[in-house]
C-alpha atoms as a PDB file:
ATOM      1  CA  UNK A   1     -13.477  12.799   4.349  1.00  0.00           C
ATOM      2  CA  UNK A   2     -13.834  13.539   0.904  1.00  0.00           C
ATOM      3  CA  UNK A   3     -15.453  10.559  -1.242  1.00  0.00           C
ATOM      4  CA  UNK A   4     -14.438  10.304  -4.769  1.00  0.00           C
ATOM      5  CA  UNK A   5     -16.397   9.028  -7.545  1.00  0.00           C
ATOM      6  CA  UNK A   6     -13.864   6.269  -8.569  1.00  0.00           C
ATOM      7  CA  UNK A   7     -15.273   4.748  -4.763  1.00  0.00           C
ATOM      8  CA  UNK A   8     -11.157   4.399  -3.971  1.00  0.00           C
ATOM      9  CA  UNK A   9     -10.329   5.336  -0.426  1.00  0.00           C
ATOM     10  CA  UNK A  10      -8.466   8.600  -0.951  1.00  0.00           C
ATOM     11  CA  UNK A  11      -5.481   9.802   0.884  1.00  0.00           C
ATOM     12  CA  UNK A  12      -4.472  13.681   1.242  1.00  0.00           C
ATOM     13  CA  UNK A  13      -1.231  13.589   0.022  1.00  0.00           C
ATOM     14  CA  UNK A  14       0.909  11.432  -1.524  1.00  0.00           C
ATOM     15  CA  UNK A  15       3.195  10.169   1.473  1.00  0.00           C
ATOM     16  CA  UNK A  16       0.404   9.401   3.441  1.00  0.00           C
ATOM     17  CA  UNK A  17      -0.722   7.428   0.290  1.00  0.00           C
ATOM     18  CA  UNK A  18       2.460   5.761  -0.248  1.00  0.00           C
ATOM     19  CA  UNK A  19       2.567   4.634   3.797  1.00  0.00           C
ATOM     20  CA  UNK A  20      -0.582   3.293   2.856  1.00  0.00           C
ATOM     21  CA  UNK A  21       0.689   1.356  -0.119  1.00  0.00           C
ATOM     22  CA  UNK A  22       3.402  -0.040   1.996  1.00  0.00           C
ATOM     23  CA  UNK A  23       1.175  -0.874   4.858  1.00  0.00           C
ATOM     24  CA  UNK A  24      -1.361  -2.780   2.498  1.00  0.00           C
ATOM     25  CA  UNK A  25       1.827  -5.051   1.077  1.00  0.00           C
ATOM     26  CA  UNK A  26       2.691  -5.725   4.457  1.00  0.00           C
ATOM     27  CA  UNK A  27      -0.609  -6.965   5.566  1.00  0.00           C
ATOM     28  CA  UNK A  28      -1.664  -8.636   2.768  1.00  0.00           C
ATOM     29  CA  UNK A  29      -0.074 -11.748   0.640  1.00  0.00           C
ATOM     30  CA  UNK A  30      -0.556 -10.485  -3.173  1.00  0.00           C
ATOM     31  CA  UNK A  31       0.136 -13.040  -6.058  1.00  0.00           C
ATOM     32  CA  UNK A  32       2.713 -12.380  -8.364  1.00  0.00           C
ATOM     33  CA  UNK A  33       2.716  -8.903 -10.483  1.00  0.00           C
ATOM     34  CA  UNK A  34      -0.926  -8.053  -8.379  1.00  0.00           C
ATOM     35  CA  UNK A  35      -1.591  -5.301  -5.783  1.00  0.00           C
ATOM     36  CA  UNK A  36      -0.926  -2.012  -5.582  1.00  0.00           C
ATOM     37  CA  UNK A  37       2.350  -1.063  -6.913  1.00  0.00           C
ATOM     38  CA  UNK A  38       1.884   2.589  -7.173  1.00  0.00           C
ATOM     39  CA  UNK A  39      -0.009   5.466  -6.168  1.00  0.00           C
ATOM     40  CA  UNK A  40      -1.605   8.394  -8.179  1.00  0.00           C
ATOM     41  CA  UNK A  41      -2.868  11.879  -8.039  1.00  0.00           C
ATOM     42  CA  UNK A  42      -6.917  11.899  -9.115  1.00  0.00           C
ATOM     43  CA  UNK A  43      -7.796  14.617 -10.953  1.00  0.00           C
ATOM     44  CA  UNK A  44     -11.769  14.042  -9.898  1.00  0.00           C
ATOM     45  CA  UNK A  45     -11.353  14.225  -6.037  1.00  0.00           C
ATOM     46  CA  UNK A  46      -7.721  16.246  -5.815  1.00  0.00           C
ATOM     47  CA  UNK A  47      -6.623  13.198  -3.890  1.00  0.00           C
ATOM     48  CA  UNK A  48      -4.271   9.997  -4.314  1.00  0.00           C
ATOM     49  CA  UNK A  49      -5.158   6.859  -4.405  1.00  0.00           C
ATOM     50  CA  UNK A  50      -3.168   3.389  -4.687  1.00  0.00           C
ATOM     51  CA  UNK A  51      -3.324   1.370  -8.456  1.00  0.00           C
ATOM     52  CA  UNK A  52      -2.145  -1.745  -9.040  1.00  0.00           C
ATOM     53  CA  UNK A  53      -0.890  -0.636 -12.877  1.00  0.00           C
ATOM     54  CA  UNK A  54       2.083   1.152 -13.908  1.00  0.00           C
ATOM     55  CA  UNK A  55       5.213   1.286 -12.579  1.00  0.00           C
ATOM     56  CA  UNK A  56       6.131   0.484  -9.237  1.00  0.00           C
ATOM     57  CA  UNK A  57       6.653   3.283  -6.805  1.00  0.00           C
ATOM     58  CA  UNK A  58      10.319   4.400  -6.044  1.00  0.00           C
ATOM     59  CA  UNK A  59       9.420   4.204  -2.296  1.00  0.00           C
ATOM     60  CA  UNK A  60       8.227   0.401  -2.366  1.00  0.00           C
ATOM     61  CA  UNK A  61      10.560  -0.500  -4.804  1.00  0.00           C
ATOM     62  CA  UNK A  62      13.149   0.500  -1.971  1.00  0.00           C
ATOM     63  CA  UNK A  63      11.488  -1.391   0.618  1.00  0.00           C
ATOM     64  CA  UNK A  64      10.687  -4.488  -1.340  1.00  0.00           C
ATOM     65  CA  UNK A  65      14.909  -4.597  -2.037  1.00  0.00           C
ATOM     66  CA  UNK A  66      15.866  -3.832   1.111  1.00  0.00           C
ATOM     67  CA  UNK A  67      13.678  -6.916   2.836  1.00  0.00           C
ATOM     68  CA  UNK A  68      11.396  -4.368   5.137  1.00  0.00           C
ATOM     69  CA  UNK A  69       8.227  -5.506   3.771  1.00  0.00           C
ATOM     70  CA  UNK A  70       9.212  -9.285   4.220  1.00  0.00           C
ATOM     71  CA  UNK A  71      10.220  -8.569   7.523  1.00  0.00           C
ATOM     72  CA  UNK A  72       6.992  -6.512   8.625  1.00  0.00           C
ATOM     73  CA  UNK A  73       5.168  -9.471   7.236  1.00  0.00           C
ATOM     74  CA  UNK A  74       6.910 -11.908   9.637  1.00  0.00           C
ATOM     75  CA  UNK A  75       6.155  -9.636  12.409  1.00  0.00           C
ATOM     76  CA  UNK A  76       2.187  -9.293  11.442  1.00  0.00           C
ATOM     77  CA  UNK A  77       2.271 -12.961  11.404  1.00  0.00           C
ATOM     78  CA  UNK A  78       4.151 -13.101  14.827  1.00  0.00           C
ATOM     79  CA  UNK A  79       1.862 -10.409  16.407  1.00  0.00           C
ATOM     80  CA  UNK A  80      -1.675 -12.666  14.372  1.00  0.00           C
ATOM     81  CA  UNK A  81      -0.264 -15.498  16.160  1.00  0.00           C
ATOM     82  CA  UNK A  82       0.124 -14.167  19.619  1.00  0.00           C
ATOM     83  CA  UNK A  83      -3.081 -12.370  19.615  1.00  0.00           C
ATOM     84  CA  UNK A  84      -5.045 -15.609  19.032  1.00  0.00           C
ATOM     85  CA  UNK A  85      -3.814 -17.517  22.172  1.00  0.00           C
END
């Protein structure tokens, strides 16, 4: 695994970085207008990694309309629940 010297976790490309970004929203209850929104190419490691400035990525955008993040969230908190009895 390459380490880059922004200490981000890196991803090899940029849909395995935007899974990630989606994945992280999903398991993880941001506040308003903070998170990762976005993901971005480094020019240090030759990797992506996610930012929470800029734009929102066109990928989460998509999921955030279409109510797949809010329904992987109730399922996290289904499967949470389950797992603790």
């Amino acid at each position: 695994m390459i380490k880059c010297i922004s200490h981000k976790r890196a991803y090899p490309t940029q849909e395995i970085a935007e899974d990630a970004l989606i994945d992280a929203r999903t398991h993880f209850d941001y506040a308003d207008q903070h998170g990762p929104v976005s993901v971005y190419h480094c020019e240090d490691c030759g990797q992506y990694h996610l930012t929470s400035r800029g734009p929102a990525n066109e990928k989460l955008a998509q999921s955030l309309a279409n109510g797949k993040i809010n329904r992987q969230k109730e399922a996290n908190r289904w499967l949470d629940k389950l797992k603790r009895k």
